[in-house]
C-alpha atoms as a PDB file:
ATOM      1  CA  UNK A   1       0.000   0.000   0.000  1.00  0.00           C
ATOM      2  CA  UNK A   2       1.070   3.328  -0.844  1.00  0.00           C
ATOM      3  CA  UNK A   3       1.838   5.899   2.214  1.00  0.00           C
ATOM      4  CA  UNK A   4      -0.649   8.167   0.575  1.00  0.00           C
ATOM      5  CA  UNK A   5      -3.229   5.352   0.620  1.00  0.00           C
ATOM      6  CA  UNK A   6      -1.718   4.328   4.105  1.00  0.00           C
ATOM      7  CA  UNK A   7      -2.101   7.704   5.411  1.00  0.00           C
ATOM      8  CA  UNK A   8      -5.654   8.355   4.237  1.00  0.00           C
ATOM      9  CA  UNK A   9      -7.180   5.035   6.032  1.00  0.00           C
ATOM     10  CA  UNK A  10      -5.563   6.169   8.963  1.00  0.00           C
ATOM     11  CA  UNK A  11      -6.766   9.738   8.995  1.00  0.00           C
ATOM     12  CA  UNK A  12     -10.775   8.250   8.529  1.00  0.00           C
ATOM     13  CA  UNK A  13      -9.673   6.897  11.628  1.00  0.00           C
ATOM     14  CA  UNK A  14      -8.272   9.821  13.803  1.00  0.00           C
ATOM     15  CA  UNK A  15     -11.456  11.488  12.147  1.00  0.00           C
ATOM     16  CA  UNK A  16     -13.523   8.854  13.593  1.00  0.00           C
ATOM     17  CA  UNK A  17     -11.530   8.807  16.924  1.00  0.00           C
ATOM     18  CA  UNK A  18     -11.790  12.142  17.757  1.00  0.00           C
ATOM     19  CA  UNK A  19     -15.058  12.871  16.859  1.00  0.00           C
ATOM     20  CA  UNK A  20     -16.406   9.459  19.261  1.00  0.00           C
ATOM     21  CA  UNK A  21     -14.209  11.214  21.893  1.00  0.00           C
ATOM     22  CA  UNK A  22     -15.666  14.739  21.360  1.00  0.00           C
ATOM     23  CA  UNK A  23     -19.207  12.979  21.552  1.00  0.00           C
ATOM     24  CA  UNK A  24     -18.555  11.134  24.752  1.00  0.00           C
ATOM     25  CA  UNK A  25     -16.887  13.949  26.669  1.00  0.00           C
ATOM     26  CA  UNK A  26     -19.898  16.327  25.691  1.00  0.00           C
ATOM     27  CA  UNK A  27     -22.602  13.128  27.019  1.00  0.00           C
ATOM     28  CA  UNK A  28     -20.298  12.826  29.958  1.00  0.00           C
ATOM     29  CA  UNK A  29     -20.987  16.265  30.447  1.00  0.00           C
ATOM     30  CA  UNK A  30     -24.772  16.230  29.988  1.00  0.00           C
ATOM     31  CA  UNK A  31     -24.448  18.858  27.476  1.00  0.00           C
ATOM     32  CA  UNK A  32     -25.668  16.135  24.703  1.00  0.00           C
ATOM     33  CA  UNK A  33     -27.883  12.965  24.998  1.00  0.00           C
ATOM     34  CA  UNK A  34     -27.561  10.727  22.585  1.00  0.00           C
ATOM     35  CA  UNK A  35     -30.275   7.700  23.582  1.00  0.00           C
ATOM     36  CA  UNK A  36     -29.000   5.070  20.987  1.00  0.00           C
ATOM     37  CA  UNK A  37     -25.628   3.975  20.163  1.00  0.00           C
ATOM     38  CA  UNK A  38     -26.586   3.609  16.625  1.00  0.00           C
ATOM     39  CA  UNK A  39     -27.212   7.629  16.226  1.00  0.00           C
ATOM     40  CA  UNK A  40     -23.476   7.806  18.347  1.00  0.00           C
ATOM     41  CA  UNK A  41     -22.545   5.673  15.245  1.00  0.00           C
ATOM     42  CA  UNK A  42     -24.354   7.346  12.682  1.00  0.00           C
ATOM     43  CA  UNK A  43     -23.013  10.810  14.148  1.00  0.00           C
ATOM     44  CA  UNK A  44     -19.052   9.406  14.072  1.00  0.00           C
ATOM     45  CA  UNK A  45     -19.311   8.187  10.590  1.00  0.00           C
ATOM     46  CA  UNK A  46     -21.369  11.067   9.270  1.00  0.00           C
ATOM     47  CA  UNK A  47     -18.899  13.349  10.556  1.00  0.00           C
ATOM     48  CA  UNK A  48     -16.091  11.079   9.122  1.00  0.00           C
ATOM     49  CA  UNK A  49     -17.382  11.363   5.409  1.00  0.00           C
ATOM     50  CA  UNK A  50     -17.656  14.852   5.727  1.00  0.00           C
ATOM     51  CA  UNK A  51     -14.518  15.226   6.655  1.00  0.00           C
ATOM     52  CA  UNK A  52     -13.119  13.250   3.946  1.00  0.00           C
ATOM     53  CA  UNK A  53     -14.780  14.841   1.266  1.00  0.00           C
ATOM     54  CA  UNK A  54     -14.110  18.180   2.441  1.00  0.00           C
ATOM     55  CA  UNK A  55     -10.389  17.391   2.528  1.00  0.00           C
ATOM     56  CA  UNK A  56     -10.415  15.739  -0.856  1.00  0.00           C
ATOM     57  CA  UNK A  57     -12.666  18.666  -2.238  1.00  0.00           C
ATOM     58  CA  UNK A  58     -10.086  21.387  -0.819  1.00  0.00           C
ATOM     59  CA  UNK A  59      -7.429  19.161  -2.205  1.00  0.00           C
ATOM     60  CA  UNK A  60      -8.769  18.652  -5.594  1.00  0.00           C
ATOM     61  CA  UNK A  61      -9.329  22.430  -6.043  1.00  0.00           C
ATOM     62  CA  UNK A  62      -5.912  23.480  -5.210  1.00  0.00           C
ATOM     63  CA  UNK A  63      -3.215  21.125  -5.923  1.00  0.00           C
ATOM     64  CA  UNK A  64      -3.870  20.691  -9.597  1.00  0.00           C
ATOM     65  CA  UNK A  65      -1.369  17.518 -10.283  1.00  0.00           C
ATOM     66  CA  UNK A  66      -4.003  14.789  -8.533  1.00  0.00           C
ATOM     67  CA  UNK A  67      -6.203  13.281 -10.746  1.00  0.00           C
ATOM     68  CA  UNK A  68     -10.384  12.247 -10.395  1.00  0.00           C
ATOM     69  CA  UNK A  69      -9.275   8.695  -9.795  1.00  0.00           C
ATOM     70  CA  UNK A  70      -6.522   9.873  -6.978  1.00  0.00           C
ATOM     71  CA  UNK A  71      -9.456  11.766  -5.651  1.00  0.00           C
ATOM     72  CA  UNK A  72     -12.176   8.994  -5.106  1.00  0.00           C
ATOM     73  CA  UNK A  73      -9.449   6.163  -3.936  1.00  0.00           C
ATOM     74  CA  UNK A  74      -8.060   8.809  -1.218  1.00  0.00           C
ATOM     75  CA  UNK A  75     -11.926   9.212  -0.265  1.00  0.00           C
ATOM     76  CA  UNK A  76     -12.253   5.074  -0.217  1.00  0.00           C
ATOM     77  CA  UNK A  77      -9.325   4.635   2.184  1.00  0.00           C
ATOM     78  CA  UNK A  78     -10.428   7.593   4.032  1.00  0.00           C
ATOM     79  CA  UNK A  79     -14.123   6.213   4.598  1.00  0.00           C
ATOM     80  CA  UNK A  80     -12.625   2.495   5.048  1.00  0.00           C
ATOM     81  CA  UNK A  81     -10.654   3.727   8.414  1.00  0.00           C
ATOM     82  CA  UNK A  82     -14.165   5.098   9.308  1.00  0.00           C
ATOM     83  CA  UNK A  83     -15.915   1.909   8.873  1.00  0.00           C
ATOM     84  CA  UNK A  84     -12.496   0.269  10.442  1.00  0.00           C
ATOM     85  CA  UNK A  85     -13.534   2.393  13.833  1.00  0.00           C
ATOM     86  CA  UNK A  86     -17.160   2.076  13.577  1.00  0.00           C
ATOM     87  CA  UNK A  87     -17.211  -2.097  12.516  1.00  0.00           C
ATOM     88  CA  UNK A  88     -14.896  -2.432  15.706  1.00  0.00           C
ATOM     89  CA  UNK A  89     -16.918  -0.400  18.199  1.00  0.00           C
ATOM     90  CA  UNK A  90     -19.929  -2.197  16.974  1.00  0.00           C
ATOM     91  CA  UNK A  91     -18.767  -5.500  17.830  1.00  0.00           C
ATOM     92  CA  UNK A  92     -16.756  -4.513  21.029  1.00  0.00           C
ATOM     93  CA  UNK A  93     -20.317  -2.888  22.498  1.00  0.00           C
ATOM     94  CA  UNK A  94     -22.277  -6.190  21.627  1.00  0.00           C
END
């Protein structure tokens, strides 16, 4: 695997990461309620593909050397670390 590819799966990751630890800090906190895990879920990977295809957007816009298929695998490795954190928290809360 390429370290671009390498480094894309694992930022869907630290996307997904972060944003789970953002969301149980602020329910710690009682200053959000989330009553299912599967809208925690759905709120982790939401944020996670918007983050990737913000990032590729931005990058597609201004460095004008990547190509549309550079574009959509970055955004499949990005959205695969994602589903990497969100496939493993599923199973570890079961």
């Amino acid at each position: 695997m390429e370290l671009d590819k390498a480094l894309h799966l694992v930022g869907g990751l630290f996307v997904a990461y972060s944003v789970a630890g953002a969301l149980q800090y602020l329910t710690h906190k009682n200053a959000i309620v989330l009553q299912d895990r599967f809208i925690f879920q759905a709120v982790v990977f939401g944020s996670v593909c918007f983050a990737v295809i913000a990032w590729e957007i931005m990058e597609f816009i201004l460095i004008p050397f990547f190509t549309y298929r550079d574009t959509v695998m970055d955004m499949i490795y990005g959205l695969c670390g994602g589903s990497i954190y969100t496939i493993r928290r599923s199973i570890c809360l079961k």
